[in-house]
C-alpha atoms as a PDB file:
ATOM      1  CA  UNK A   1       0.000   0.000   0.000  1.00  0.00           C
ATOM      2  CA  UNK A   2       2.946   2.486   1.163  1.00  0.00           C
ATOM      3  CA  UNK A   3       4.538   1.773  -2.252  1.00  0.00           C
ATOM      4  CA  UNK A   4       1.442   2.015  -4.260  1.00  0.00           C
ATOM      5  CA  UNK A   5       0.672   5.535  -2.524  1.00  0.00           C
ATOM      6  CA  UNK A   6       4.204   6.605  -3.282  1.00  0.00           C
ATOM      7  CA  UNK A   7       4.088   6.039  -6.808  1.00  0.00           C
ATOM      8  CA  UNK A   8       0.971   8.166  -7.151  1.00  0.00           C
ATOM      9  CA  UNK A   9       2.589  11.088  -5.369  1.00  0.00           C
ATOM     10  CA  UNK A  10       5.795  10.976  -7.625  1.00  0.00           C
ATOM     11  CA  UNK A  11       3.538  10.568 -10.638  1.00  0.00           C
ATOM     12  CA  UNK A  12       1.727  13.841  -9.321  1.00  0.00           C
ATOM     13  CA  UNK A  13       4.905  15.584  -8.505  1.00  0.00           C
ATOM     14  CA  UNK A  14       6.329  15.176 -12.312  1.00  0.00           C
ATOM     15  CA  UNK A  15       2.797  15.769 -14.362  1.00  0.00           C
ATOM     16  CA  UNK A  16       2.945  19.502 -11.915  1.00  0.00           C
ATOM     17  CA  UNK A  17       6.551  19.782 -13.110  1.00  0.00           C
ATOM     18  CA  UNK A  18       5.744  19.234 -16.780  1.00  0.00           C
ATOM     19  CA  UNK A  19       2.985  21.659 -16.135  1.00  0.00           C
ATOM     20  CA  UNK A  20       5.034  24.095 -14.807  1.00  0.00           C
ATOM     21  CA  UNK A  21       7.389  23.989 -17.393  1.00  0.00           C
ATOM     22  CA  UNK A  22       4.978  24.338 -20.418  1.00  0.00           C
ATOM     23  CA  UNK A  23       3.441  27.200 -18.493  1.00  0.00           C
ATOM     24  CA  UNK A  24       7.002  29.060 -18.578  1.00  0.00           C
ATOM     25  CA  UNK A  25       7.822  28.701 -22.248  1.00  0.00           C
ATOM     26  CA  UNK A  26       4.845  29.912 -22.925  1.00  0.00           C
ATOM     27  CA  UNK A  27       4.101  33.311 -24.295  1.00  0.00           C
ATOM     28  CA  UNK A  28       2.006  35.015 -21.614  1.00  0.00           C
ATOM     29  CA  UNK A  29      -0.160  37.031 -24.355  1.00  0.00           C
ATOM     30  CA  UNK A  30      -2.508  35.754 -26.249  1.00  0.00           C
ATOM     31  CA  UNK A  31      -1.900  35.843 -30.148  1.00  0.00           C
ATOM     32  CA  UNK A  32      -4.142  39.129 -30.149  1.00  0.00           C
ATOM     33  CA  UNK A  33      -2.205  41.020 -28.177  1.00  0.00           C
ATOM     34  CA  UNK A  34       0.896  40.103 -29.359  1.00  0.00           C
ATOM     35  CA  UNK A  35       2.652  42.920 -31.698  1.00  0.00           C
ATOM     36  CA  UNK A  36       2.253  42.466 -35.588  1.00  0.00           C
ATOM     37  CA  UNK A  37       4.510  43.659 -38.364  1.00  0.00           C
ATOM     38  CA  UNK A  38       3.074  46.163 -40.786  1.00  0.00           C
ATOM     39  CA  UNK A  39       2.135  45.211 -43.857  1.00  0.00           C
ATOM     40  CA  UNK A  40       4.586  46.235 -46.758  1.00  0.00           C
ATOM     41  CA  UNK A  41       3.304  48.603 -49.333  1.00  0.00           C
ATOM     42  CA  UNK A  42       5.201  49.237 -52.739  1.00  0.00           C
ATOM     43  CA  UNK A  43       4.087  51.876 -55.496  1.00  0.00           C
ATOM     44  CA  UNK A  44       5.643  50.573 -58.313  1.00  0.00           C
ATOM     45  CA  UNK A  45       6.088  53.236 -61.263  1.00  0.00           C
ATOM     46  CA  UNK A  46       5.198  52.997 -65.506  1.00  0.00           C
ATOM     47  CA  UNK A  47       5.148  56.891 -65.672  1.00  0.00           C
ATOM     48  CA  UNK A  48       7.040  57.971 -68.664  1.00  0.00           C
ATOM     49  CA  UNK A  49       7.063  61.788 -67.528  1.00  0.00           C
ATOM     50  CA  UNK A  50       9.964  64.192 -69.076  1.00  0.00           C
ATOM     51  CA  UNK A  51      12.897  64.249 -66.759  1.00  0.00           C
ATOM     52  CA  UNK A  52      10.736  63.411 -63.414  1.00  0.00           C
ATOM     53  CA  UNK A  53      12.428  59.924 -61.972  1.00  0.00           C
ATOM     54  CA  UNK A  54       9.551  59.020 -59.379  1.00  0.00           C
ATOM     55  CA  UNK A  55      12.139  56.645 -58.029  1.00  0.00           C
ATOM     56  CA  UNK A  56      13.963  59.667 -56.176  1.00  0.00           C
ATOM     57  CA  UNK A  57      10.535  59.667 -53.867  1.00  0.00           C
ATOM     58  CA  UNK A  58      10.748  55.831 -53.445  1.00  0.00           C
ATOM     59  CA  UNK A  59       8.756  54.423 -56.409  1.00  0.00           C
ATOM     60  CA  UNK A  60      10.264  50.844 -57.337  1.00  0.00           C
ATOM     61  CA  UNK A  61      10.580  50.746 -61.653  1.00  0.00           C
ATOM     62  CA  UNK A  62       7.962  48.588 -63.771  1.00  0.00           C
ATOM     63  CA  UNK A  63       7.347  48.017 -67.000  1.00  0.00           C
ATOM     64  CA  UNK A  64       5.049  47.763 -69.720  1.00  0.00           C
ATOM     65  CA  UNK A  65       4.554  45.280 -73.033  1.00  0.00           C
ATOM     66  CA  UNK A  66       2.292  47.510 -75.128  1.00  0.00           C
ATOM     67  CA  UNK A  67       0.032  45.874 -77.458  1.00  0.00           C
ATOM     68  CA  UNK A  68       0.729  48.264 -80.165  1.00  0.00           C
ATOM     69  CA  UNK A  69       4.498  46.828 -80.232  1.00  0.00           C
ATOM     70  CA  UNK A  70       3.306  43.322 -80.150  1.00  0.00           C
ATOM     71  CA  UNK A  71       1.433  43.960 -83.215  1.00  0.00           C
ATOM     72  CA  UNK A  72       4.552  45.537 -85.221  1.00  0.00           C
ATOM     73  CA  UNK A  73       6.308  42.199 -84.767  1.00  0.00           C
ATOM     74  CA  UNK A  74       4.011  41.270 -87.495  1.00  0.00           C
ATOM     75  CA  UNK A  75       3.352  43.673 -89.081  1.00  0.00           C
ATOM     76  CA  UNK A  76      -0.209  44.501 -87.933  1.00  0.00           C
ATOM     77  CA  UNK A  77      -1.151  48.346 -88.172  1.00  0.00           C
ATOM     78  CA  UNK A  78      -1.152  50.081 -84.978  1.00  0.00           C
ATOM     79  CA  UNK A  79      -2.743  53.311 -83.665  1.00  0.00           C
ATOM     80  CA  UNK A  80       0.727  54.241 -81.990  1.00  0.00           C
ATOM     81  CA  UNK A  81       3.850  52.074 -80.652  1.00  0.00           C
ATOM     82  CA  UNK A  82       2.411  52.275 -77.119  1.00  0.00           C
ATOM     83  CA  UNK A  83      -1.435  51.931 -78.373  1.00  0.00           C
ATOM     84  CA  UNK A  84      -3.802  49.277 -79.746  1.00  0.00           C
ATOM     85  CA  UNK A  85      -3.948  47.360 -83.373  1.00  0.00           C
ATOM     86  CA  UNK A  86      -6.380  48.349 -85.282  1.00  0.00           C
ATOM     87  CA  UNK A  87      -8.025  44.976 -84.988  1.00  0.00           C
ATOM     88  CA  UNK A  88      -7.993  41.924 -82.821  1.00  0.00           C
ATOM     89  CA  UNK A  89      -4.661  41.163 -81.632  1.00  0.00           C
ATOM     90  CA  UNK A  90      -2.371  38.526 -84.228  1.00  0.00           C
ATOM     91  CA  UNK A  91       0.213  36.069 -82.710  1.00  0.00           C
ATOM     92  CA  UNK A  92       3.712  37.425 -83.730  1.00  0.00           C
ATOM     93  CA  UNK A  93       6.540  34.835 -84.288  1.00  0.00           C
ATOM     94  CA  UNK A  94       7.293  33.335 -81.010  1.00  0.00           C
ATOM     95  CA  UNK A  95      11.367  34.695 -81.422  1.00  0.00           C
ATOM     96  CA  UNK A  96      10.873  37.961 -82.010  1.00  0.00           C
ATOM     97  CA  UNK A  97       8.260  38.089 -79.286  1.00  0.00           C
ATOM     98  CA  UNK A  98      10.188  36.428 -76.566  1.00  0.00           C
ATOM     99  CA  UNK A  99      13.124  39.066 -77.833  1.00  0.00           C
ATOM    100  CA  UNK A 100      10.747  42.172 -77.491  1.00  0.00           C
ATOM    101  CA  UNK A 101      10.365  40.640 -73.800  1.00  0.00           C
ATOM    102  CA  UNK A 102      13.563  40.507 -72.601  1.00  0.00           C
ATOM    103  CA  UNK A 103      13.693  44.194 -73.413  1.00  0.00           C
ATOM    104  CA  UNK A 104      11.470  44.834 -70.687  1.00  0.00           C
ATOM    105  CA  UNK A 105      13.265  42.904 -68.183  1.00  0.00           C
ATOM    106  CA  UNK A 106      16.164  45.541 -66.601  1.00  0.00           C
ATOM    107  CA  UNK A 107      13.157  47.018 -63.784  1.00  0.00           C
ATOM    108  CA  UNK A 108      12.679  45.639 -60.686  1.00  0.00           C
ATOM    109  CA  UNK A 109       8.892  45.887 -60.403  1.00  0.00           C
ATOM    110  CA  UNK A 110       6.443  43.252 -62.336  1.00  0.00           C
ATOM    111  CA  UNK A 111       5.784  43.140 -65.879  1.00  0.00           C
ATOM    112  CA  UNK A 112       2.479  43.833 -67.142  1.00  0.00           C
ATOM    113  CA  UNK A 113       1.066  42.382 -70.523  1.00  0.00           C
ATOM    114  CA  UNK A 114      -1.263  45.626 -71.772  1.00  0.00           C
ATOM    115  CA  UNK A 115      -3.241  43.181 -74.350  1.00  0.00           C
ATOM    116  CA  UNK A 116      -6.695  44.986 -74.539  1.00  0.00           C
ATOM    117  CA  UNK A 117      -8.066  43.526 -77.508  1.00  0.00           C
ATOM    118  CA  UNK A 118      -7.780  40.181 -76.292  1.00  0.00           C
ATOM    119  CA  UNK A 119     -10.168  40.923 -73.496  1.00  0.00           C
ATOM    120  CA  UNK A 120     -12.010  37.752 -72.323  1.00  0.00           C
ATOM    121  CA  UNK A 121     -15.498  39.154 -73.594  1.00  0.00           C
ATOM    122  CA  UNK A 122     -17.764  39.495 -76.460  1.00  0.00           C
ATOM    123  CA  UNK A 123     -19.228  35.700 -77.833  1.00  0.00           C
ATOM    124  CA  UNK A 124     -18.039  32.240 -76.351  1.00  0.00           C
ATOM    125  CA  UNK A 125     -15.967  32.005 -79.475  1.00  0.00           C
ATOM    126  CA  UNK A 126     -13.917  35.310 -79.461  1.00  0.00           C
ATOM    127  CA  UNK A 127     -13.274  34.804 -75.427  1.00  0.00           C
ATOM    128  CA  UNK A 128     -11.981  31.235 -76.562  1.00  0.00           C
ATOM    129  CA  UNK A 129      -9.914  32.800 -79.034  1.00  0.00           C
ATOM    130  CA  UNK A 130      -8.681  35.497 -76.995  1.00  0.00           C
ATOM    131  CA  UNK A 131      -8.344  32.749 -74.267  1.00  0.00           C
ATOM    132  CA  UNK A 132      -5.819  30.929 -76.438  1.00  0.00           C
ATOM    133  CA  UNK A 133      -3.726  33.751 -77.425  1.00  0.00           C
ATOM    134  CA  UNK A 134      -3.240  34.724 -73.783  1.00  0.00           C
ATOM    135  CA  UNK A 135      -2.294  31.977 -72.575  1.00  0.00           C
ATOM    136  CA  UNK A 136       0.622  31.527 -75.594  1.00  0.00           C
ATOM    137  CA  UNK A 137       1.343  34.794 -74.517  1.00  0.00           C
ATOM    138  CA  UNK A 138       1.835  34.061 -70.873  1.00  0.00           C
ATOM    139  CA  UNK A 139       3.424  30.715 -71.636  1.00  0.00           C
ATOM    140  CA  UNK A 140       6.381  32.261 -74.462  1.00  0.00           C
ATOM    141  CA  UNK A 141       6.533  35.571 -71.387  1.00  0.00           C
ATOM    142  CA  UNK A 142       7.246  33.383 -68.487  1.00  0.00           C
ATOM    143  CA  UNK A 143       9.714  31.135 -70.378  1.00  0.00           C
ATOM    144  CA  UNK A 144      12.089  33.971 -70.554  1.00  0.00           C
ATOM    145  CA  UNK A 145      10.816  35.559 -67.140  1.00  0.00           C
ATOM    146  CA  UNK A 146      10.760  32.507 -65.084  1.00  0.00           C
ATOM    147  CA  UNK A 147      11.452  34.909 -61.593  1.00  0.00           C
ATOM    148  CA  UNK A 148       8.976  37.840 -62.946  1.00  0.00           C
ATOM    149  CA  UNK A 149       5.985  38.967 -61.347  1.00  0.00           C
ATOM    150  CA  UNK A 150       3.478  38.928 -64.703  1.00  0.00           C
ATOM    151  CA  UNK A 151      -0.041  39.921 -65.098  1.00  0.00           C
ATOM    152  CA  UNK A 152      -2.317  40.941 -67.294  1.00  0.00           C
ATOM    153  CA  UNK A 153      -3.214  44.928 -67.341  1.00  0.00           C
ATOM    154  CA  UNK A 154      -6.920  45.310 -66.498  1.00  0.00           C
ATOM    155  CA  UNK A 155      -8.239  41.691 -68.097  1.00  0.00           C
ATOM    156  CA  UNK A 156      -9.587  41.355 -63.993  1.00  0.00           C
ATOM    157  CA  UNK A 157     -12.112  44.104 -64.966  1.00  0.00           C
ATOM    158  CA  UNK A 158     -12.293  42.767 -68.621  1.00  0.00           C
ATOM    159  CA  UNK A 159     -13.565  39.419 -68.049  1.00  0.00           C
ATOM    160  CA  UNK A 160     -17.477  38.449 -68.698  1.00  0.00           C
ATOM    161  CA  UNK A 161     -19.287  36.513 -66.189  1.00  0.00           C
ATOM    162  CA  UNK A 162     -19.800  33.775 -68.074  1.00  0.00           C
ATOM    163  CA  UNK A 163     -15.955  33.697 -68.872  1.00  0.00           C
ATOM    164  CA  UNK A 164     -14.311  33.529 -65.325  1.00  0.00           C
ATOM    165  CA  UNK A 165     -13.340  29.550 -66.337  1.00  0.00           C
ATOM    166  CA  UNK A 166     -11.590  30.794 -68.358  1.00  0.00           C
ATOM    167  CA  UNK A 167      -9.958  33.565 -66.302  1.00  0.00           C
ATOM    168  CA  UNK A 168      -9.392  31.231 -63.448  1.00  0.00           C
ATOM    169  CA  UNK A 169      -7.155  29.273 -66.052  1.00  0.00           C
ATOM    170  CA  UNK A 170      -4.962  31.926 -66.929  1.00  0.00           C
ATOM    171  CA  UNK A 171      -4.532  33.230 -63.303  1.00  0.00           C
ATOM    172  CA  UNK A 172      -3.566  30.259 -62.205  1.00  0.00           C
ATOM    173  CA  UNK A 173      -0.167  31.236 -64.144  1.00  0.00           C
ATOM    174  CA  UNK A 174      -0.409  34.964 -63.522  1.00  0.00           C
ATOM    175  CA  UNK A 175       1.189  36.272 -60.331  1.00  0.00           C
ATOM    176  CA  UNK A 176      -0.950  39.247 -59.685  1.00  0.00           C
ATOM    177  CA  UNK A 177      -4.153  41.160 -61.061  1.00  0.00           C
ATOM    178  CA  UNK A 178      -3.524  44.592 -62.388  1.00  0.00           C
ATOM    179  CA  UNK A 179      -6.644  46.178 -62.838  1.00  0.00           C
ATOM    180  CA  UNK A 180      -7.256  49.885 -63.963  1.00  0.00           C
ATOM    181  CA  UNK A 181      -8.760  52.209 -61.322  1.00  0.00           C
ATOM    182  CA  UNK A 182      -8.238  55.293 -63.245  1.00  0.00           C
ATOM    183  CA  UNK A 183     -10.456  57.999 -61.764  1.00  0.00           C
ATOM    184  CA  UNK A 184     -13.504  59.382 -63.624  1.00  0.00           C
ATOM    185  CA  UNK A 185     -14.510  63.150 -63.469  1.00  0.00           C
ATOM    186  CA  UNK A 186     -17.929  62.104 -61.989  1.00  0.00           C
ATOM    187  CA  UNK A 187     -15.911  59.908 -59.132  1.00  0.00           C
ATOM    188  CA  UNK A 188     -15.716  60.977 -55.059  1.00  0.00           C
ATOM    189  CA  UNK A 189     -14.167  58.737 -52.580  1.00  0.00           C
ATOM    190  CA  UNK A 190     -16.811  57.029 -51.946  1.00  0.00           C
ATOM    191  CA  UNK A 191     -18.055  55.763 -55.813  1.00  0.00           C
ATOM    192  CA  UNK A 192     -14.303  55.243 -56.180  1.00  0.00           C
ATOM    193  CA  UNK A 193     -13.994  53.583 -53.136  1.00  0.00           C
ATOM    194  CA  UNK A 194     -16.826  50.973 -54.671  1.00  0.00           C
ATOM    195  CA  UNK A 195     -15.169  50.586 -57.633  1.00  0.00           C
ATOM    196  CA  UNK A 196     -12.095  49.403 -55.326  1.00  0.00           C
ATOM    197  CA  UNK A 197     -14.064  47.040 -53.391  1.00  0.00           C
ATOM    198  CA  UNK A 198     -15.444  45.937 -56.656  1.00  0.00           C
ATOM    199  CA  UNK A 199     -12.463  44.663 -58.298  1.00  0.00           C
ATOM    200  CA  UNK A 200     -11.604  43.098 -54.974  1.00  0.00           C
ATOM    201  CA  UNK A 201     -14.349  40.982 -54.723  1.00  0.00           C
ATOM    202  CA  UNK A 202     -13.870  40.138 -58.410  1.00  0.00           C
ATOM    203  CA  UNK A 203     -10.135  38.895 -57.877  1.00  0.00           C
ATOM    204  CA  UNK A 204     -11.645  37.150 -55.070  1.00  0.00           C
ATOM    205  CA  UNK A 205     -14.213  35.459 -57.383  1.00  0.00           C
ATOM    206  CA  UNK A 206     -11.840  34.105 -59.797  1.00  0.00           C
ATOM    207  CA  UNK A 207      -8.640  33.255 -58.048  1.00  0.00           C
ATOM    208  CA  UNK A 208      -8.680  33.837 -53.852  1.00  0.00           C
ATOM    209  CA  UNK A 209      -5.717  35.108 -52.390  1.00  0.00           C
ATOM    210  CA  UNK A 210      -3.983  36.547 -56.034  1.00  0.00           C
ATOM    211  CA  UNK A 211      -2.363  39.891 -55.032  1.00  0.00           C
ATOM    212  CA  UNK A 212      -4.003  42.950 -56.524  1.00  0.00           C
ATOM    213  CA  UNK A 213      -2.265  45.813 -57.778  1.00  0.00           C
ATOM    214  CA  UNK A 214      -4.706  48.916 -58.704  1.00  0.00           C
ATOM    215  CA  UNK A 215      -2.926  51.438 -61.410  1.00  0.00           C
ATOM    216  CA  UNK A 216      -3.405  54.490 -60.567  1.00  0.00           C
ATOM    217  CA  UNK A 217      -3.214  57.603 -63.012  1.00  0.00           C
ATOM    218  CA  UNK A 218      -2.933  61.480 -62.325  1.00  0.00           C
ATOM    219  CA  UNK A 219      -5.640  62.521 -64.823  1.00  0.00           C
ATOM    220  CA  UNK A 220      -8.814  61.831 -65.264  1.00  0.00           C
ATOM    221  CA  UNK A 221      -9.393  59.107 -67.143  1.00  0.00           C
ATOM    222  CA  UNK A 222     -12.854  60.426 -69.278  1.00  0.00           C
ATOM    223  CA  UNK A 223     -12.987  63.201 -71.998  1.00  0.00           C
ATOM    224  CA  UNK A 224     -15.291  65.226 -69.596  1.00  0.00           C
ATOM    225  CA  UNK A 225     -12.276  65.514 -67.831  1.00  0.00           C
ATOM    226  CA  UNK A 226      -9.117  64.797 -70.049  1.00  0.00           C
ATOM    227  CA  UNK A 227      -6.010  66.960 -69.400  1.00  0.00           C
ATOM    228  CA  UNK A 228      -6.839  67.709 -66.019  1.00  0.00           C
ATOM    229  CA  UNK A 229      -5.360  66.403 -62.718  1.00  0.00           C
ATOM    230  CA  UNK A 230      -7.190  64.692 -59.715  1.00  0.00           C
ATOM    231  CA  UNK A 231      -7.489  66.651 -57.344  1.00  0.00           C
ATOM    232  CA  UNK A 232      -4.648  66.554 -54.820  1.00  0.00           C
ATOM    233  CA  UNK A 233      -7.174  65.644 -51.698  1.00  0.00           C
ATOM    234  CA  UNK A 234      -8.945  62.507 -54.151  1.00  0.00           C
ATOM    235  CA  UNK A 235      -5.452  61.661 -54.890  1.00  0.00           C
ATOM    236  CA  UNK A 236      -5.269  60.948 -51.512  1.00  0.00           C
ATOM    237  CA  UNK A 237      -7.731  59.272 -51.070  1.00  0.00           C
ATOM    238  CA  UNK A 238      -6.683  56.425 -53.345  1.00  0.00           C
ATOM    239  CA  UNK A 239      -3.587  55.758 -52.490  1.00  0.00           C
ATOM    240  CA  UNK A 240      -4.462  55.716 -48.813  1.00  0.00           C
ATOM    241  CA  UNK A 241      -7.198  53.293 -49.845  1.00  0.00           C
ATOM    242  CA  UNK A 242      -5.059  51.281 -51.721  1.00  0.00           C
ATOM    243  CA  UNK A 243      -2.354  50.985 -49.044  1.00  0.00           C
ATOM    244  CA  UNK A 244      -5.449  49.544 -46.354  1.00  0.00           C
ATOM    245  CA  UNK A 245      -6.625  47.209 -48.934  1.00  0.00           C
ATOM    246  CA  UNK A 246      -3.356  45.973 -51.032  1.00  0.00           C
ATOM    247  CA  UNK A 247       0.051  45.503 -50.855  1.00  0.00           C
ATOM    248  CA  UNK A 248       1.085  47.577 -54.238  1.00  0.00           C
ATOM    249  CA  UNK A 249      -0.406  50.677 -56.095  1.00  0.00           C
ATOM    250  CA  UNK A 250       1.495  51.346 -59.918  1.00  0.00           C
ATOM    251  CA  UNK A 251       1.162  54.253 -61.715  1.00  0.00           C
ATOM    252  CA  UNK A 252       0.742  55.162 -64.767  1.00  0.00           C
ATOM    253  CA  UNK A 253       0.906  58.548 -66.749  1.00  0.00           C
ATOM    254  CA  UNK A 254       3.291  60.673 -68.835  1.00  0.00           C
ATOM    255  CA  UNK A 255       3.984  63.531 -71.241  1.00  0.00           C
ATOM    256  CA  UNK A 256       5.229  67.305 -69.994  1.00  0.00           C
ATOM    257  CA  UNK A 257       2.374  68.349 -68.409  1.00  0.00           C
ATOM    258  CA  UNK A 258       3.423  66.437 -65.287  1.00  0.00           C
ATOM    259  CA  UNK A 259       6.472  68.193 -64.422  1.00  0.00           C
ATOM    260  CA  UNK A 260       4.829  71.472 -64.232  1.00  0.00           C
ATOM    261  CA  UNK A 261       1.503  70.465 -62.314  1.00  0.00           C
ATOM    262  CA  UNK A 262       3.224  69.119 -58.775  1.00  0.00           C
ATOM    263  CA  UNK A 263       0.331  69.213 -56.518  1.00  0.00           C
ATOM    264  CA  UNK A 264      -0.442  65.760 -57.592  1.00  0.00           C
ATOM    265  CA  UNK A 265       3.473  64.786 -56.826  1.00  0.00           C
ATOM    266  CA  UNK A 266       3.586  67.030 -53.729  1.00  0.00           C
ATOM    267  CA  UNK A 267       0.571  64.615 -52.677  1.00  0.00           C
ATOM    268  CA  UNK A 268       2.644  61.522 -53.473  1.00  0.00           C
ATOM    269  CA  UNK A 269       5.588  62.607 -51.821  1.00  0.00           C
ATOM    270  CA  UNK A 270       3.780  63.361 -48.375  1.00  0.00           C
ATOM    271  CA  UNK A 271       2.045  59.655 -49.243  1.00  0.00           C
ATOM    272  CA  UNK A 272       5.721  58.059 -49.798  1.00  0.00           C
ATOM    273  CA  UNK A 273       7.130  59.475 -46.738  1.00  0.00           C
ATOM    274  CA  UNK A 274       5.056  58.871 -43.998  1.00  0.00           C
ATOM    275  CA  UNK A 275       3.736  55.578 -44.745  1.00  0.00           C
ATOM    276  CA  UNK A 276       4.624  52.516 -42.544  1.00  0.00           C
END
C-alpha cells in the first residue's frame, strides 16, 4: 500500500513539473495582443514623364509590353507604338516576341502584358480565341521571365461573367491582377472607393488570395475631364485606400504636363514618406 501511494505522489509531482514547465515557455499574451509587423506597401512606377524619376521619392521601376508593339512584330497596323492594333490582336513569331520581352526585363517591379483587344469578352468564341492567345502569350513571357511577377493589365475588370473559367485558367499562371482604377470626373471617394471594393471581390471570385495591384493615373481618365489632374485631396484618397486594402499601387501617366503640375506629386511625396 505504502509503495502504491508513493508512486501516485511521484507521478503527481512530475505531471505539476511538466505543467510548470509548459506554463514558462509559454508566451504570456494571447496571439491578439501580441505585436504584428506592418504590412509592406510598394508603389511601383510605368510613368514615362519628361525628366521626373519618381524613383527619387521611393517608387520601385515597372514596365510595360504595349500591345501596339506586339502587333509591329508582325506587321499589324497600330494606332501608336504604345497603343492598340487596329483589330484583334495577331500572334507574332514566337522569337521575335520572346526578344521584345527581354527588353522589358532591366526594372525591378512586375511586368504587365497591356493586351486589350484580347479581353475575355464578347461571344463564347472570341473569349476562346482570346483565351488561347493569352495563354501563348503568358506561356512564351514566363519562359524567358521565369522569376517575374506577370499579369495581365486590367483583363480582372475585362472578363465576362460567363468567362471567369476561363480567367481562373490563366490566373492560375499569372502572379498578380492589375486592374485599372483610373479615376472618372464624376468619381468621389466614396463611388471610387466601390469601384475598389469591386475589383476586390472580383479577384476574389476568380482566383482567392492573387495579389491585386490597382494602377493608378494622375488625370482623369474620361474626356469630360481629359487633361486635367485629380485633385490633390482625391489623390489621396486612393492611395491611402489602396495601401489599407493591397500591398502595391502602380502608376501610370506621362507627357510634360506632369512636371509642371506638382500638386499631384507634392501629394505623393507626403504619401511616400510617412507611410509605414
Amino acid at each position: 500500500m505504502r509503495r502504491l501511494l508513493a508512486a501516485v505522489i511521484g507521478m503527481l509531482l512530475l505531471t505539476a513539473c511538466q505543467l510548470g514547465a509548459s506554463a514558462a515557455s509559454s508566451p504570456t499574451t494571447s496571439p491578439s495582443t501580441q505585436a504584428v509587423a506592418p504590412r509592406h506597401f510598394t508603389v511601383y512606377d510605368t510613368t514615362f514623364y519628361d525628366h521626373l524619376d519618381l524613383t527619387q521619392y521611393g517608387a520601385v521601376k515597372a514596365d510595360i509590353i504595349y500591345e501596339g508593339r506586339v502587333a509591329a512584330l508582325s506587321g499589324q497596323p497600330v494606332r501608336s507604338p504604345n497603343g492598340r492594333p487596329t483589330t484583334e490582336l495577331v500572334l507574332p513569331p514566337k522569337g521575335a516576341y520572346q526578344k521584345l520581352v527581354r527588353q522589358h526585363l532591366a526594372n525591378p517591379g512586375p511586368l504587365v502584358l497591356d493586351y486589350e483587344t484580347l479581353y475575355l469578352k464578347g461571344t463564347p468564341e472570341v473569349a476562346k480565341r482570346h483565351f488561347r492567345k493569352l495563354s501563348t502569350l503568358l506561356t512564351w513571357t514566363r519562359e524567358v521571365a521565369p522569376h517575374k511577377q506577370i499579369g495581365f493589365w486590367d483583363l480582372l475588370g475585362n472578363t465576362g461573367r460567363p468567362y471567369y473559367p476561363l480567367g481562373r485558367t490563366l490566373a492560375a499562371h499569372e502572379d498578380v491582377f492589375l486592374p485599372s482604377l483610373y479615376t472618372s470626373s464624376t468619381d468621389s471617394e466614396a463611388s471610387w472607393q466601390h469601384r475598389l471594393d469591386k475589383a476586390r471581390a472580383q479577384a476574389k471570385q476568380i482566383a482567392p488570395g492573387k495579389p491585386v495591384y490597382p494602377f493608378l493615373w494622375t488625370q482623369f481618365r474620361d474626356r469630360p475631364g481629359a487633361g486635367r489632374y485629380v485633385s490633390p485631396a482625391l489623390w489621396s484618397y486612393e492611395l491611402q485606400a489602396c495601401s489599407k486594402a493591397t500591398n502595391a499601387v502602380v502608376l501610370w501617366g506621362g507627357g510634360q504636363h506632369g512636371n509642371r503640375n506638382t500638386a499631384w506629386l507634392d501629394a505623393l511625396n507626403h504619401f511616400l514618406t510617412h507611410r509605414s
